[in-house]
Protein backbone atom coordinates (compact mmCIF):
# COMPACT_ATOMS: atom_id res chain seq x y z
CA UNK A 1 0.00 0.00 0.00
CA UNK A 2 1.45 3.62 -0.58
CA UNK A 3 0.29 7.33 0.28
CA UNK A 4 -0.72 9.85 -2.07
CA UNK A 5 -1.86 12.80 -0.44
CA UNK A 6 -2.39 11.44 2.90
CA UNK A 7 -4.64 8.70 0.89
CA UNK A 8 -3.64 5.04 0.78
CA UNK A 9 -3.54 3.67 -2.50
CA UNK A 10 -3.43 -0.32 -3.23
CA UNK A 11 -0.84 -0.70 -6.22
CA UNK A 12 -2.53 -3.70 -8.95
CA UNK A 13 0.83 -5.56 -10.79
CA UNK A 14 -0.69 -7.69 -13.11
CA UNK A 15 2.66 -9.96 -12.49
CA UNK A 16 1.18 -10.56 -9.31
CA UNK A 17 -2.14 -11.49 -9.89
CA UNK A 18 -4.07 -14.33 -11.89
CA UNK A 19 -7.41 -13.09 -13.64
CA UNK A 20 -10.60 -14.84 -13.20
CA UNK A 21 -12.12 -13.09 -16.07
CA UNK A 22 -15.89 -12.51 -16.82
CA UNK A 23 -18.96 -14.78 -17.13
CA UNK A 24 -21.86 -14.28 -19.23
CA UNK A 25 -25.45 -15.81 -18.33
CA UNK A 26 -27.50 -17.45 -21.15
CA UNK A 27 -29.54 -14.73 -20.57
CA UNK A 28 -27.23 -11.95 -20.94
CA UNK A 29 -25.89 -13.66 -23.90
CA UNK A 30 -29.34 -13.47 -25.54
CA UNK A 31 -30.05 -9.53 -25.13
CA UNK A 32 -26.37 -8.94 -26.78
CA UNK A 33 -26.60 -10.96 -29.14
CA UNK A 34 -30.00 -8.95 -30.08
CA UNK A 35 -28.28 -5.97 -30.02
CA UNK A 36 -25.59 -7.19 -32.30
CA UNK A 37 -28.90 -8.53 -34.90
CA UNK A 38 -31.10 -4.85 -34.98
CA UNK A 39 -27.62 -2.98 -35.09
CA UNK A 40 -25.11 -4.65 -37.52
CA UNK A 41 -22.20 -2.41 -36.74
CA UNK A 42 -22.26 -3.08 -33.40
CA UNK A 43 -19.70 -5.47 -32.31
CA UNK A 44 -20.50 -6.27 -28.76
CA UNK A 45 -20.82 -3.96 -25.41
CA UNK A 46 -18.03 -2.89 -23.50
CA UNK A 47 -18.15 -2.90 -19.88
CA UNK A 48 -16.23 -0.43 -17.99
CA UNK A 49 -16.58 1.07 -13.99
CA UNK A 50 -16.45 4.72 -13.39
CA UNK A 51 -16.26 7.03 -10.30
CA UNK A 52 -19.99 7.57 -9.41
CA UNK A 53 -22.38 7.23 -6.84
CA UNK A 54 -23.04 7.36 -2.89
CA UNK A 55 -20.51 3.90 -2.82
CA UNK A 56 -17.85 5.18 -4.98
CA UNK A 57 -18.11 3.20 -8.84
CA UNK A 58 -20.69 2.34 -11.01
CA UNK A 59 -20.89 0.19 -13.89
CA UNK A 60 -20.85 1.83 -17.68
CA UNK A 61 -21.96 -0.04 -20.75
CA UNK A 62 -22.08 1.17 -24.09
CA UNK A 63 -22.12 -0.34 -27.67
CA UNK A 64 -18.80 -1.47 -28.82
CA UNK A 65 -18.14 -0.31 -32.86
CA UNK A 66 -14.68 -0.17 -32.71
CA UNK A 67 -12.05 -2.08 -30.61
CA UNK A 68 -9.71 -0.37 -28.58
CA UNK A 69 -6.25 -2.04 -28.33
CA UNK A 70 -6.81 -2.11 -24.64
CA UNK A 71 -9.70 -4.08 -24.46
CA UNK A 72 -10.16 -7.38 -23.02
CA UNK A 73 -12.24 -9.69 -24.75
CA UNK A 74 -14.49 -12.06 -23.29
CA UNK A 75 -16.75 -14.32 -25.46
CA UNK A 76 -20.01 -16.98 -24.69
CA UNK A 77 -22.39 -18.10 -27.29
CA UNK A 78 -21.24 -15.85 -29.83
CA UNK A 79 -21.69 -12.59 -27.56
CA UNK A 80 -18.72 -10.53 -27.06
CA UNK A 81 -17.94 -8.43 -23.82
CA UNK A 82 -15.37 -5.93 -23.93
CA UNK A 83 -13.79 -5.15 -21.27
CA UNK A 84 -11.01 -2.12 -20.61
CA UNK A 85 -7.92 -3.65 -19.04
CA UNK A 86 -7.97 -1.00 -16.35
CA UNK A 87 -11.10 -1.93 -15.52
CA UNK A 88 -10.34 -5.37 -14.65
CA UNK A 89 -9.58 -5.16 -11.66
CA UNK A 90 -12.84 -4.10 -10.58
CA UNK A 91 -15.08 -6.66 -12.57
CA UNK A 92 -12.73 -9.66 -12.36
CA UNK A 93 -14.97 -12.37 -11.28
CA UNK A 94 -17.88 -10.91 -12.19
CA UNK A 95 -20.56 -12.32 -14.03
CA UNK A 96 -23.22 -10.33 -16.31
CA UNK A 97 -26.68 -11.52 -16.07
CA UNK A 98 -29.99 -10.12 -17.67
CA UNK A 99 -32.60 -10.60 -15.98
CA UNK A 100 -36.57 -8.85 -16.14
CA UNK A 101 -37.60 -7.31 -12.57
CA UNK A 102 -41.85 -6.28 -13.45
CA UNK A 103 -42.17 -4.11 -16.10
CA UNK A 104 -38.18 -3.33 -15.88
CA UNK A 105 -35.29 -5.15 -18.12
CA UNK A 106 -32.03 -4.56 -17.33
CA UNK A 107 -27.97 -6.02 -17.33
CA UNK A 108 -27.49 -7.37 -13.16
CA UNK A 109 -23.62 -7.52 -12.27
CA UNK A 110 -22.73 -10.14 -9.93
CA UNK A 111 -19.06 -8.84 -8.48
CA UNK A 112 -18.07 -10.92 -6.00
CA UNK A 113 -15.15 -8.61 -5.63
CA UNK A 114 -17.80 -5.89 -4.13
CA UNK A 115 -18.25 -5.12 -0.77
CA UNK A 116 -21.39 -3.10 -0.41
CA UNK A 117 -23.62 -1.32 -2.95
CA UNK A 118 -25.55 2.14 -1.82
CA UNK A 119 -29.26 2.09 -1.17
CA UNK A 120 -30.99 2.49 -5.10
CA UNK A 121 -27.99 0.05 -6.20
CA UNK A 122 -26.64 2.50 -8.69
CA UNK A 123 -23.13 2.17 -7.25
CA UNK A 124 -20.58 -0.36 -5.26
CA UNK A 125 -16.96 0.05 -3.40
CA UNK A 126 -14.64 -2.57 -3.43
């Protein structure tokens, strides 16, 4: 651990660490692979976290057109996930569902890495 401005920062070597990687559902599978069918140029989604929220991240997902040399990329049943390398060690482990909640449809992350979300589930902190 080192300080930055009185903050403690953990340091991520990727020499240290084994990935998990990502996991898809059947489900979540399906709704990209939709996507991919009413929008031919779209290749995939990309996953990525961003500073947000009462916890501290949130999860961003957009429509992937072009690859970025940094991307990770993680495959089931023909749908692709892209994934930001320096995001990874955020969603390692985590597995992308979709499920239907009433009326509501949306992508559910399972991060096993995360250690509480805030109330409305918009955010987590590691």
């Amino acid at each position: 651990m080192q300080k930055i401005n009185n903050e403690k920062i953990k340091i991520f070597s990727s020499k240290k660490s084994s990935w998990c990687g990502l996991k898809m559902t059947h489900s979540a599978a399906h709704q990209i692979k939709k996507l991919i069918k009413n929008e031919p140029n779209v290749l995939g989604l990309r996953l990525n976290v961003k500073k947000s929220g009462c916890a501290g991240f949130s999860y961003k997902i957009e429509k992937v057109i072009n690859i970025d040399k940094n991307d990770q990329i993680y495959e089931y049943d023909g749908a692709k996930l892209y994934v930001p390398i320096e995001a990874m060690f955020f969603v390692d482990g985590t597995e992308l569902d979709y499920v239907k909640e009433g009326l509501n449809h949306m992508f559910k992350f399972n991060n096993p890495k995360a250690k509480h979300a805030c109330g409305c589930g918009e955010s987590f902190a590691l």
